[in-house]
N, C-alpha and C. Protein backbone atom coordinates (compact mmCIF):
# COMPACT_ATOMS: atom_id res chain seq x y z
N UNK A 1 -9.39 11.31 35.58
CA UNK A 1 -9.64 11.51 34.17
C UNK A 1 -9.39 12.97 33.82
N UNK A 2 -8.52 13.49 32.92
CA UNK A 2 -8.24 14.15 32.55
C UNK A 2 -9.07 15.09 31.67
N UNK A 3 -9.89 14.35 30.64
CA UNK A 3 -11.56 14.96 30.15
C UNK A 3 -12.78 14.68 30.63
N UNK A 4 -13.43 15.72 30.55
CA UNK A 4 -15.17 15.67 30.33
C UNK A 4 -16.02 14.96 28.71
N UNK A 5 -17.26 14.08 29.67
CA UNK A 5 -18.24 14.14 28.60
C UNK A 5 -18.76 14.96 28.01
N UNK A 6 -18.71 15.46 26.81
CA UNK A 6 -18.96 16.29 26.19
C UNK A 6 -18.16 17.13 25.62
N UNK A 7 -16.92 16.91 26.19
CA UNK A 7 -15.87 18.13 25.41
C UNK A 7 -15.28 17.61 24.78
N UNK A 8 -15.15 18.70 23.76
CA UNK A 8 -14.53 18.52 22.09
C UNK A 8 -13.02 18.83 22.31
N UNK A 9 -12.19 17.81 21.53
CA UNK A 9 -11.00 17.11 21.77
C UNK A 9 -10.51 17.24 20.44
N UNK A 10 -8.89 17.14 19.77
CA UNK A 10 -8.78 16.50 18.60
C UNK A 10 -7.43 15.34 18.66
N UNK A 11 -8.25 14.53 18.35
CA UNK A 11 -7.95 12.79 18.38
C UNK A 11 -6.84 12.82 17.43
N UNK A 12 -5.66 12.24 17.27
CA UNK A 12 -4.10 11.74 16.77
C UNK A 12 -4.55 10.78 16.49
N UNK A 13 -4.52 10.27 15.23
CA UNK A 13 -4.20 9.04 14.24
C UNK A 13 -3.63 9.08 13.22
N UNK A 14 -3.75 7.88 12.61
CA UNK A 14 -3.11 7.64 10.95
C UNK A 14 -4.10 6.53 10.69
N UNK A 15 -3.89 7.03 9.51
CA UNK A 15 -5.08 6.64 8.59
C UNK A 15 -4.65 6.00 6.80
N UNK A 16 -4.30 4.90 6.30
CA UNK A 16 -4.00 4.50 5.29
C UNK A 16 -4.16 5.41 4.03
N UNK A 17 -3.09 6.20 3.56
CA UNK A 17 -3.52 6.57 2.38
C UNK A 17 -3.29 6.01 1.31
N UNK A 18 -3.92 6.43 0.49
CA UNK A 18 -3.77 5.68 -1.17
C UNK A 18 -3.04 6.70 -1.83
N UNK A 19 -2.34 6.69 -2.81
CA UNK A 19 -2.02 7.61 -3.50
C UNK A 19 -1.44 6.93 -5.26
N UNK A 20 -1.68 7.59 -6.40
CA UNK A 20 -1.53 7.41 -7.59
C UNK A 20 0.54 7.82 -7.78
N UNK A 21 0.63 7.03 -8.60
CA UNK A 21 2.01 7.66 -8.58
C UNK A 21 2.64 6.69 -9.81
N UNK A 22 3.41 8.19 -11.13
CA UNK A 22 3.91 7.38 -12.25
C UNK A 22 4.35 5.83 -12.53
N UNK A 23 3.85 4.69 -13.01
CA UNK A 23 4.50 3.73 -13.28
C UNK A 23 5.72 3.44 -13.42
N UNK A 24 6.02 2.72 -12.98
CA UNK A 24 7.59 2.81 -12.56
C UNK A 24 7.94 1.61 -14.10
N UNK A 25 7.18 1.13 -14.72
CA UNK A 25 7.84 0.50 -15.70
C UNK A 25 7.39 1.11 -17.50
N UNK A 26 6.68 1.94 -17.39
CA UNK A 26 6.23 2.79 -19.00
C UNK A 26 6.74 4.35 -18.36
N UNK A 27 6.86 3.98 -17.08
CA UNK A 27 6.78 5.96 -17.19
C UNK A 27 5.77 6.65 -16.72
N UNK A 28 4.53 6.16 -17.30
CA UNK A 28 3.23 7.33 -17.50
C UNK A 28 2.95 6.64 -19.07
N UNK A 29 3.41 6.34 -19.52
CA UNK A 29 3.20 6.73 -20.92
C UNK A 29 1.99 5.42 -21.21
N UNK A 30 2.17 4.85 -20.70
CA UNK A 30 0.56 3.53 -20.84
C UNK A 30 1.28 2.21 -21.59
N UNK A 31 2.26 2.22 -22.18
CA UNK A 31 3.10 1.54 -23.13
C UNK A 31 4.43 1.27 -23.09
N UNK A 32 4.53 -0.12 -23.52
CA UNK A 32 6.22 -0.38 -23.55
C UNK A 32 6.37 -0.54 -24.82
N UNK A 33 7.88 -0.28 -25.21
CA UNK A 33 7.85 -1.02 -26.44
C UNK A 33 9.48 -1.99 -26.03
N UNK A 34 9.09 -3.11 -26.99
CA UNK A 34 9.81 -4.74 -26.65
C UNK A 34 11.26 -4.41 -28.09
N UNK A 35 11.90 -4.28 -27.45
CA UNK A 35 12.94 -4.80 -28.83
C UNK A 35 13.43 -6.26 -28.20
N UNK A 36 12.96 -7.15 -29.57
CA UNK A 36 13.67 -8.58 -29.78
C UNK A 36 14.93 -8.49 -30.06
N UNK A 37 15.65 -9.82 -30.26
CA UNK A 37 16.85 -10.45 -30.18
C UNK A 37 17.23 -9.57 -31.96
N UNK A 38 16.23 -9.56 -33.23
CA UNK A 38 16.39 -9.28 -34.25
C UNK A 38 16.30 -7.87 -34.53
N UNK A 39 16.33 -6.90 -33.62
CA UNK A 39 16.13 -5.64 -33.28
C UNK A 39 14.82 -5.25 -33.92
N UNK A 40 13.66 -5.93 -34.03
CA UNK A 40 12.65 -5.35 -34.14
C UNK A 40 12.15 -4.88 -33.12
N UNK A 41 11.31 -3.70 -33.13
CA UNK A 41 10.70 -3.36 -31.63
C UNK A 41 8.86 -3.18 -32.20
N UNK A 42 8.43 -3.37 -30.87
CA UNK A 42 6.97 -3.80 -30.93
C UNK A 42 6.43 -2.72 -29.67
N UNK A 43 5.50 -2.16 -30.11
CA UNK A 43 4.76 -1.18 -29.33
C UNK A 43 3.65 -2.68 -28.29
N UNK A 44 3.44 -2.85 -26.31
CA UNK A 44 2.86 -3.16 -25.90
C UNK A 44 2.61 -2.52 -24.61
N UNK A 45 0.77 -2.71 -24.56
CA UNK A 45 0.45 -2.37 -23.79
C UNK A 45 1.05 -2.22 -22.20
N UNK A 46 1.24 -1.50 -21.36
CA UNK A 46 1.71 -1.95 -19.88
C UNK A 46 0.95 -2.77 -19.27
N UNK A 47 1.52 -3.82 -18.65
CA UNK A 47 0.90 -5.12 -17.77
C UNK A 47 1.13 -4.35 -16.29
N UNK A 48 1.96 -3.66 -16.00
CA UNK A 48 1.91 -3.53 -14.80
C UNK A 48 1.28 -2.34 -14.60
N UNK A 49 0.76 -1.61 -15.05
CA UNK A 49 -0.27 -0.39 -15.10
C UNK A 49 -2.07 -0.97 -15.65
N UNK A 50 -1.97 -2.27 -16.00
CA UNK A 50 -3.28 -2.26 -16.58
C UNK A 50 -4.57 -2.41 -15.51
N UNK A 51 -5.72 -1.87 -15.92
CA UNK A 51 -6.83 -1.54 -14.66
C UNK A 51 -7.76 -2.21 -15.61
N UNK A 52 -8.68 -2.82 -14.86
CA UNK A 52 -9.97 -4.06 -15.95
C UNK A 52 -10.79 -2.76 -16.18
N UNK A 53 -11.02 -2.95 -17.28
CA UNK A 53 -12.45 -2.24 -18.03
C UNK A 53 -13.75 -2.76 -17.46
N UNK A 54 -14.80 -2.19 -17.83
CA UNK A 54 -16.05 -2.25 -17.52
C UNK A 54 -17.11 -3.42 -18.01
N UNK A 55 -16.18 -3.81 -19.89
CA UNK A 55 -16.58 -5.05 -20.41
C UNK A 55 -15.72 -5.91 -20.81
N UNK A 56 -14.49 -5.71 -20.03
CA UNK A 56 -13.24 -7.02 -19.95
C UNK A 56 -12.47 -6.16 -21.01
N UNK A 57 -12.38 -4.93 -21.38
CA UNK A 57 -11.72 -4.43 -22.21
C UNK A 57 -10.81 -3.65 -21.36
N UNK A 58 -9.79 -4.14 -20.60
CA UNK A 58 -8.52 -4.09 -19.80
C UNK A 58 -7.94 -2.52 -20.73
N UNK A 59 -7.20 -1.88 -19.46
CA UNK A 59 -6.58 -0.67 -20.16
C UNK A 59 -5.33 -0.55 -19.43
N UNK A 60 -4.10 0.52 -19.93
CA UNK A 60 -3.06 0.76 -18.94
C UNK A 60 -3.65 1.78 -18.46
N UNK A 61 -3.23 2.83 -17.28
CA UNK A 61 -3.40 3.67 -16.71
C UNK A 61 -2.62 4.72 -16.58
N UNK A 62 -1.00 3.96 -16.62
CA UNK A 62 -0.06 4.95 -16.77
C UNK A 62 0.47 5.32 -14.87
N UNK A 63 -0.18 4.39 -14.77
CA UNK A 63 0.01 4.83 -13.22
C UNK A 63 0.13 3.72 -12.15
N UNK A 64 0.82 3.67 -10.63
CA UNK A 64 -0.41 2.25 -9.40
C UNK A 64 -0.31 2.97 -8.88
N UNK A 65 -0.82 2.60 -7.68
CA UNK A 65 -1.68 2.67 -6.13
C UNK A 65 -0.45 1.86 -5.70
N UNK A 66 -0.23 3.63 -4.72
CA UNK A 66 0.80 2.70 -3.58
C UNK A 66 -0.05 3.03 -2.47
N UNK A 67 0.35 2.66 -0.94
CA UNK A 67 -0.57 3.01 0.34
C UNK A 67 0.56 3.43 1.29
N UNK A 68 0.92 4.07 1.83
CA UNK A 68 1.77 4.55 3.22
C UNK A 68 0.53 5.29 4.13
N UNK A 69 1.42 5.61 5.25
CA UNK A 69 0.41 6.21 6.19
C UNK A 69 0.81 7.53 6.56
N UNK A 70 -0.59 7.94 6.30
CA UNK A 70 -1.06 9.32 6.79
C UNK A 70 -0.98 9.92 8.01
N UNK A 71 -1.08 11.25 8.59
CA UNK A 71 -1.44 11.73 9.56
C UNK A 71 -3.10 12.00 9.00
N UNK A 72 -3.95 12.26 10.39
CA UNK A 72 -5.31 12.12 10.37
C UNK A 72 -5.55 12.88 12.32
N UNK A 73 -6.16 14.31 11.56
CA UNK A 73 -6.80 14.67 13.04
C UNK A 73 -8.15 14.79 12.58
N UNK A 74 -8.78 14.68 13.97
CA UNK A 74 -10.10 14.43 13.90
C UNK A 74 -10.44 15.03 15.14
N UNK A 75 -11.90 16.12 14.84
CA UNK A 75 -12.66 17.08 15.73
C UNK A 75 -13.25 16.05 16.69
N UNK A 76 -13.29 15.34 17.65
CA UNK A 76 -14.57 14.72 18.06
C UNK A 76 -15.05 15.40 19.42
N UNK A 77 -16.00 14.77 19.81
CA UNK A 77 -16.45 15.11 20.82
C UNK A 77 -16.73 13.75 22.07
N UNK A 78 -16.32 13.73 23.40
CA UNK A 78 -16.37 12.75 24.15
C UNK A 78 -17.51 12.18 24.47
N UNK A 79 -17.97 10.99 24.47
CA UNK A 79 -19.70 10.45 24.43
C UNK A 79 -19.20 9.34 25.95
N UNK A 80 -18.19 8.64 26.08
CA UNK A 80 -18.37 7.93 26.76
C UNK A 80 -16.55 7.76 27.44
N UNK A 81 -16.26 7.39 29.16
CA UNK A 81 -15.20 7.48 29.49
C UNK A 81 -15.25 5.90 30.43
N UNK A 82 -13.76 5.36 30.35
CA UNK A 82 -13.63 3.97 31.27
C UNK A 82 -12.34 3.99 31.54
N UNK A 83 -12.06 3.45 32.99
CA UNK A 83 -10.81 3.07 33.30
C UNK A 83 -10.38 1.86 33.94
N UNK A 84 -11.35 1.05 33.07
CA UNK A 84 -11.11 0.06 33.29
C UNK A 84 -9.85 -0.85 32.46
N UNK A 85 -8.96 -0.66 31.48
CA UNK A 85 -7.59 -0.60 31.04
C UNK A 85 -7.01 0.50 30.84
N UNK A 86 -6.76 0.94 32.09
CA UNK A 86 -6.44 2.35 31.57
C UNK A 86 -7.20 3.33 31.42
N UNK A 87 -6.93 4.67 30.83
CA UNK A 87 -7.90 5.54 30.78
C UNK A 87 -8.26 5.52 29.56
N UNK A 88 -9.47 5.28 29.03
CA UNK A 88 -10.09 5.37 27.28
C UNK A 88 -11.25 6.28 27.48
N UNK A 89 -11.45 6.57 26.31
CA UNK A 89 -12.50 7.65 25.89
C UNK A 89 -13.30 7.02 24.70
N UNK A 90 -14.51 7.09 24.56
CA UNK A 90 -15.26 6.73 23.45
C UNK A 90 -15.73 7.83 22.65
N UNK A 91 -16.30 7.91 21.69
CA UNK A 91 -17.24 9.28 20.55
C UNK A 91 -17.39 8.15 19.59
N UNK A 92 -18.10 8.96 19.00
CA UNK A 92 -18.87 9.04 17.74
C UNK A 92 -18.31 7.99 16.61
N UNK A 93 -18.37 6.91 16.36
CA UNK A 93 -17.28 6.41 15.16
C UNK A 93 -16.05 6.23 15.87
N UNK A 94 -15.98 6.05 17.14
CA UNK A 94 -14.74 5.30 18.23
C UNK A 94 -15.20 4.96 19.12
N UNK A 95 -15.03 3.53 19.09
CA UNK A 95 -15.16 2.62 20.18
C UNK A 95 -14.10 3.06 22.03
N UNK A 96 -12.83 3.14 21.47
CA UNK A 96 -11.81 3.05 22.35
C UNK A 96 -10.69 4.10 22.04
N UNK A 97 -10.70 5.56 22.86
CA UNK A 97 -9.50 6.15 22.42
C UNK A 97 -8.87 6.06 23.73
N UNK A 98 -7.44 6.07 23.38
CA UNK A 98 -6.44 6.03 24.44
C UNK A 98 -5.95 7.85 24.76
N UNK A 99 -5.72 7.84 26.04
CA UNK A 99 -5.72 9.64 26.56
C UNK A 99 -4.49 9.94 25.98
N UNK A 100 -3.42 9.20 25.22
CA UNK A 100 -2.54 9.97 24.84
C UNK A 100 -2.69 10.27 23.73
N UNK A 101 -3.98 9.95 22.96
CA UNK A 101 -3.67 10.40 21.61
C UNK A 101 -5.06 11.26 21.43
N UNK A 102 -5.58 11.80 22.41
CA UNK A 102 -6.16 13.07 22.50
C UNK A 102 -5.54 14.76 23.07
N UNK A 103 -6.01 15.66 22.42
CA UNK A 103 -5.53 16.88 22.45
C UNK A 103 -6.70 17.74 22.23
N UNK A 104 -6.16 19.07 23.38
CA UNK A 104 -6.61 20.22 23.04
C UNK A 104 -6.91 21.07 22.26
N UNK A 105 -5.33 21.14 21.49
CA UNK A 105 -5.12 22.04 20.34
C UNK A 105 -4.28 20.93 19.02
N UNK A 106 -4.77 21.21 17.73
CA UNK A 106 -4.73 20.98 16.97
C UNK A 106 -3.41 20.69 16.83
N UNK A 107 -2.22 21.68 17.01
CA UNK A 107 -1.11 21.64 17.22
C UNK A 107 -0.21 20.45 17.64
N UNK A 108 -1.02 20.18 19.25
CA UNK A 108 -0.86 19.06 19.64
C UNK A 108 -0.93 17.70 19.37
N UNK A 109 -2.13 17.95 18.44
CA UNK A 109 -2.50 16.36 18.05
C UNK A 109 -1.75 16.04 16.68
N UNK A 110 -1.07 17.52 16.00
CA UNK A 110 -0.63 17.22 14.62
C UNK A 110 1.19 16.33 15.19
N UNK A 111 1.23 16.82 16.27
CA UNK A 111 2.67 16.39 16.59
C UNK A 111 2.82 15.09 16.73
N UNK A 112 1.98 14.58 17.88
CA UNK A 112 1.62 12.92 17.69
C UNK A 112 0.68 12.12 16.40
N UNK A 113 0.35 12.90 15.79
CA UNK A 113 0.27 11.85 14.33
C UNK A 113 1.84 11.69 13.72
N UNK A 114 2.85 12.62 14.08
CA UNK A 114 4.09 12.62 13.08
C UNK A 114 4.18 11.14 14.22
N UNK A 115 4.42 11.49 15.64
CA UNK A 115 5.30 10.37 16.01
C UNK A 115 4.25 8.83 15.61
N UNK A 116 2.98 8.83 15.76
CA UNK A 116 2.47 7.26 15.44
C UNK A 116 2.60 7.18 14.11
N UNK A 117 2.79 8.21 12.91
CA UNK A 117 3.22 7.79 11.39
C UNK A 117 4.54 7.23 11.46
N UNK A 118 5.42 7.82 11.95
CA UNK A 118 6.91 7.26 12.41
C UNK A 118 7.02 5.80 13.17
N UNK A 119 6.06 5.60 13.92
CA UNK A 119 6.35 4.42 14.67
C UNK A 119 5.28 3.27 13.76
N UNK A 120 4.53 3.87 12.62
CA UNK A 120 3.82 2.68 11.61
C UNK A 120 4.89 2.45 10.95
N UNK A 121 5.67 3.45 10.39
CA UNK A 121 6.89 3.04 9.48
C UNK A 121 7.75 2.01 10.17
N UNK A 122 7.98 2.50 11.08
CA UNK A 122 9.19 1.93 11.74
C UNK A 122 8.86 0.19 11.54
N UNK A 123 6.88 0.29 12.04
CA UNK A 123 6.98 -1.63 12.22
C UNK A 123 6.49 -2.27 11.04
N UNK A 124 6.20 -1.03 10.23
CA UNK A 124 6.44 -1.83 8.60
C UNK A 124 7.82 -2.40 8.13
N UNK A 125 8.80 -1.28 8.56
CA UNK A 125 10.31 -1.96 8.21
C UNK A 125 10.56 -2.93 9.21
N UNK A 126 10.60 -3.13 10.12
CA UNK A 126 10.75 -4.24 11.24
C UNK A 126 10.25 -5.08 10.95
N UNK A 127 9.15 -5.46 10.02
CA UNK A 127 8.00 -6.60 9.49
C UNK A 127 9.00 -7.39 8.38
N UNK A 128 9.87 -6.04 7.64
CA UNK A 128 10.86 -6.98 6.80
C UNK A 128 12.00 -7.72 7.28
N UNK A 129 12.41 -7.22 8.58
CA UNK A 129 13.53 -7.64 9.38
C UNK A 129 13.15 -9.22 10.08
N UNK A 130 12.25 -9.54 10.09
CA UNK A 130 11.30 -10.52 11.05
C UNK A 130 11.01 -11.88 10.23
N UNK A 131 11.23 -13.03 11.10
CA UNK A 131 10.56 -14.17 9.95
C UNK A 131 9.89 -14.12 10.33
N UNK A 132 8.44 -14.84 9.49
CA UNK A 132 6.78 -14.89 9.73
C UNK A 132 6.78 -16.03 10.56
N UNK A 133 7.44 -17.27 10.65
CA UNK A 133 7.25 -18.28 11.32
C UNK A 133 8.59 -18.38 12.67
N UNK A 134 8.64 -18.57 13.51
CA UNK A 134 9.62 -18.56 14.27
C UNK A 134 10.29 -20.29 14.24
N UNK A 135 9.07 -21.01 13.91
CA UNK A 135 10.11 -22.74 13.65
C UNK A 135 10.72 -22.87 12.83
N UNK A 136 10.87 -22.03 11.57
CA UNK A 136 11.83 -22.28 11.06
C UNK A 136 13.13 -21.06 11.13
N UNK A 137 13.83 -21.55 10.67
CA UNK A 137 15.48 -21.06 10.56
C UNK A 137 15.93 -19.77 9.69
N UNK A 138 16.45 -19.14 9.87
CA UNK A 138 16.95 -17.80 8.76
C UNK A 138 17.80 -18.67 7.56
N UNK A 139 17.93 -19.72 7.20
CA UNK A 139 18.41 -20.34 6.36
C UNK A 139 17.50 -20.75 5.57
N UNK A 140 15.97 -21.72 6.22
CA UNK A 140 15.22 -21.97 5.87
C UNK A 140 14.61 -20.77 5.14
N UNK A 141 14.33 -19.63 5.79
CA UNK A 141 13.77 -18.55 5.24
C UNK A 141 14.58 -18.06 4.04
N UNK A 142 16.04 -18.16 4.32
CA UNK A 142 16.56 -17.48 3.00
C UNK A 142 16.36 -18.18 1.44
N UNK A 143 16.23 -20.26 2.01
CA UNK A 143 16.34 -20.91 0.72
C UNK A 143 14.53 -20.64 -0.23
N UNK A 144 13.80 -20.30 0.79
CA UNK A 144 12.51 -20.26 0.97
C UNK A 144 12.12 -18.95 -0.35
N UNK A 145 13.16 -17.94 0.04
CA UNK A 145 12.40 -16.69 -1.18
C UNK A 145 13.54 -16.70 -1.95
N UNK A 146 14.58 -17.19 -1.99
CA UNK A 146 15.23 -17.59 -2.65
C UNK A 146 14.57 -18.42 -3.99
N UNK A 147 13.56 -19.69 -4.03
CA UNK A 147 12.81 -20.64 -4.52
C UNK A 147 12.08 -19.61 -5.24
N UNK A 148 11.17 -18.70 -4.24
CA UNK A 148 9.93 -17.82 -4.31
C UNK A 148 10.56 -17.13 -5.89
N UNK A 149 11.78 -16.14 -5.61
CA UNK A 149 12.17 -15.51 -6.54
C UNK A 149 12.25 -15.97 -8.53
N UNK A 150 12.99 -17.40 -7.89
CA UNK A 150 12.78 -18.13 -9.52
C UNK A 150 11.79 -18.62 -9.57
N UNK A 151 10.99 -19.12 -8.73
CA UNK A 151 9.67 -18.97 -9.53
C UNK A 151 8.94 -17.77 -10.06
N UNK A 152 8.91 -16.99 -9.91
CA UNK A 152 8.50 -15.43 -9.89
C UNK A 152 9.07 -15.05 -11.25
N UNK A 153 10.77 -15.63 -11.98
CA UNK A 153 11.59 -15.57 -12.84
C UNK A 153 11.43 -16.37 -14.08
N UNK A 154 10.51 -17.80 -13.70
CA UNK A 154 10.11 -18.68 -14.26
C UNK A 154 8.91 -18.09 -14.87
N UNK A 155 7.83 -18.07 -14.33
CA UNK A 155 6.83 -17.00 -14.61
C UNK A 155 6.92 -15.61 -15.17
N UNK A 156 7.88 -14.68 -15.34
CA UNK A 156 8.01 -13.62 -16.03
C UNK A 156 8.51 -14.32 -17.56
N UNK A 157 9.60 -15.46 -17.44
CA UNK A 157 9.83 -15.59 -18.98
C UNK A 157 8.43 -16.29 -19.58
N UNK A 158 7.75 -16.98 -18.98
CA UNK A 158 6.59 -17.69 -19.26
C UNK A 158 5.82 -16.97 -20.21
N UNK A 159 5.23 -15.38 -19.25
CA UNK A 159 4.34 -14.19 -19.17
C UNK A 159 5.04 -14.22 -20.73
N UNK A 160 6.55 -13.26 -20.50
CA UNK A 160 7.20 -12.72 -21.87
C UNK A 160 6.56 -13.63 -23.23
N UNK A 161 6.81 -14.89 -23.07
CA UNK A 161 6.56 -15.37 -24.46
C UNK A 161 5.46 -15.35 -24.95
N UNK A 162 4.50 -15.62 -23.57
CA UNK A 162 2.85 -15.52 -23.75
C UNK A 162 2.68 -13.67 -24.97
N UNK A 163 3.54 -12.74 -24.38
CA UNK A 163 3.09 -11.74 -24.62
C UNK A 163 3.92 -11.65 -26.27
N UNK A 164 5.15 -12.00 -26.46
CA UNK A 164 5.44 -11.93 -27.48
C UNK A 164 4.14 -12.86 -28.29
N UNK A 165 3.93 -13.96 -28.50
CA UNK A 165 3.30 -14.51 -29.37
C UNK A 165 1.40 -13.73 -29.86
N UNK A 166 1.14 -13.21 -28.47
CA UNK A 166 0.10 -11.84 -28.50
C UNK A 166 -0.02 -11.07 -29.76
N UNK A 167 1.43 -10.94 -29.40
CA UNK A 167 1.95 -9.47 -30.35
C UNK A 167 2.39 -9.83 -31.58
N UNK A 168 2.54 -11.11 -31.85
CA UNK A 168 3.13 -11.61 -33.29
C UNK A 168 1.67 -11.56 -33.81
N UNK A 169 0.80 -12.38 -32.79
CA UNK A 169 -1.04 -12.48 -33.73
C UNK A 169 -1.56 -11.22 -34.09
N UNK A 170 -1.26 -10.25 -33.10
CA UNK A 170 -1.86 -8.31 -33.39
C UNK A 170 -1.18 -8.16 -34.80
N UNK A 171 -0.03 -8.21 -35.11
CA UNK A 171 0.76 -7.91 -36.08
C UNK A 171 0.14 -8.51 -37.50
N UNK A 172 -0.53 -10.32 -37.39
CA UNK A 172 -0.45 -10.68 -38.43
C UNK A 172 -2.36 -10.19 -38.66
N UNK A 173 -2.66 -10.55 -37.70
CA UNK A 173 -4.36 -9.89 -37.92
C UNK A 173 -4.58 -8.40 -38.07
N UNK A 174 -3.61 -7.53 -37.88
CA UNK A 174 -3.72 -6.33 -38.17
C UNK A 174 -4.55 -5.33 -37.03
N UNK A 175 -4.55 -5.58 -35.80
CA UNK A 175 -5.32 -5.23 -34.82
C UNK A 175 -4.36 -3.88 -34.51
């Protein structure tokens, strides 16, 4: 074993971040506006920015929540050691650390968060490369989101009219 109980280490991970980032369909701006077939245009709220209110009074934000992954070092200190798979280390709020993703120097551990952020990416994109089921066929899979898509297409013109007729009632009630 390479560490002692008791000595302070800093642990290599990644850690899910959240992050806010402009709406990709208003902009920022909280609002679309709709021009119809008759070139009228209609000021509406963003659907894809909207966040529920507190008393069902729904708002845009102007913004989503995307998640990628972080680097994450962490001070700990060693509480418990096994080699029984290998060499692991336990602390505080860790069950199971593996000896390669502990370090001395800060330095060290910032280098292997780049490579395990790199290798989360990597099997996030590999997750798209992959079918979820292996019995069926890459044909099957293609006719499969293929279907997925027009329905998805079916449902946006659906949404649209729902929202035009919204916006015809705001207009005539004066809201």
């Amino acid at each position: 074993m390479q560490y002692q109980i008791g000595q302070k280490l800093f642990f290599a991970t990644t850690k899910t971040i959240q992050r806010e980032v402009p709406c990709p369909v208003c902009c920022g701006k909280k609002f679309v506006i709709v021009i119809y077939g008759d070139d009228s245009a209609h000021t509406l709220d963003c659907e894809c920015c909207k966040r529920p209110g507190y008393l069902g009074d729904d708002f845009s934000a102007g913004f989503i929540t995307v998640y990628e992954h972080g680097e994450c070092i962490e001070e700990i200190t060693i509480t418990s050691a096994s080699i029984s798979e290998g060499v692991t280390y336990g602390a505080i709020d860790h069950y199971r650390i593996m000896e390669k993703d502990l370090f001395l120097t800060k330095e060290g551990a910032a280098q292997r968060c780049e490579e395990l952020k790199n290798e989360r990416n990597k099997e996030e994109e590999q997750r798209y490369k992959t079918k979820q089921n292996a019995r069926y066929s890459w044909a099957w899979n293609a006719s499969y989101h293929k279907k997925c898509i027009e329905r998805a297409h079916k449902d946006i013109a659906y949404h649209t009219k729902k929202l035009e007729v919204a916006d015809r009632l705001k207009q005539v009630k004066g809201v």
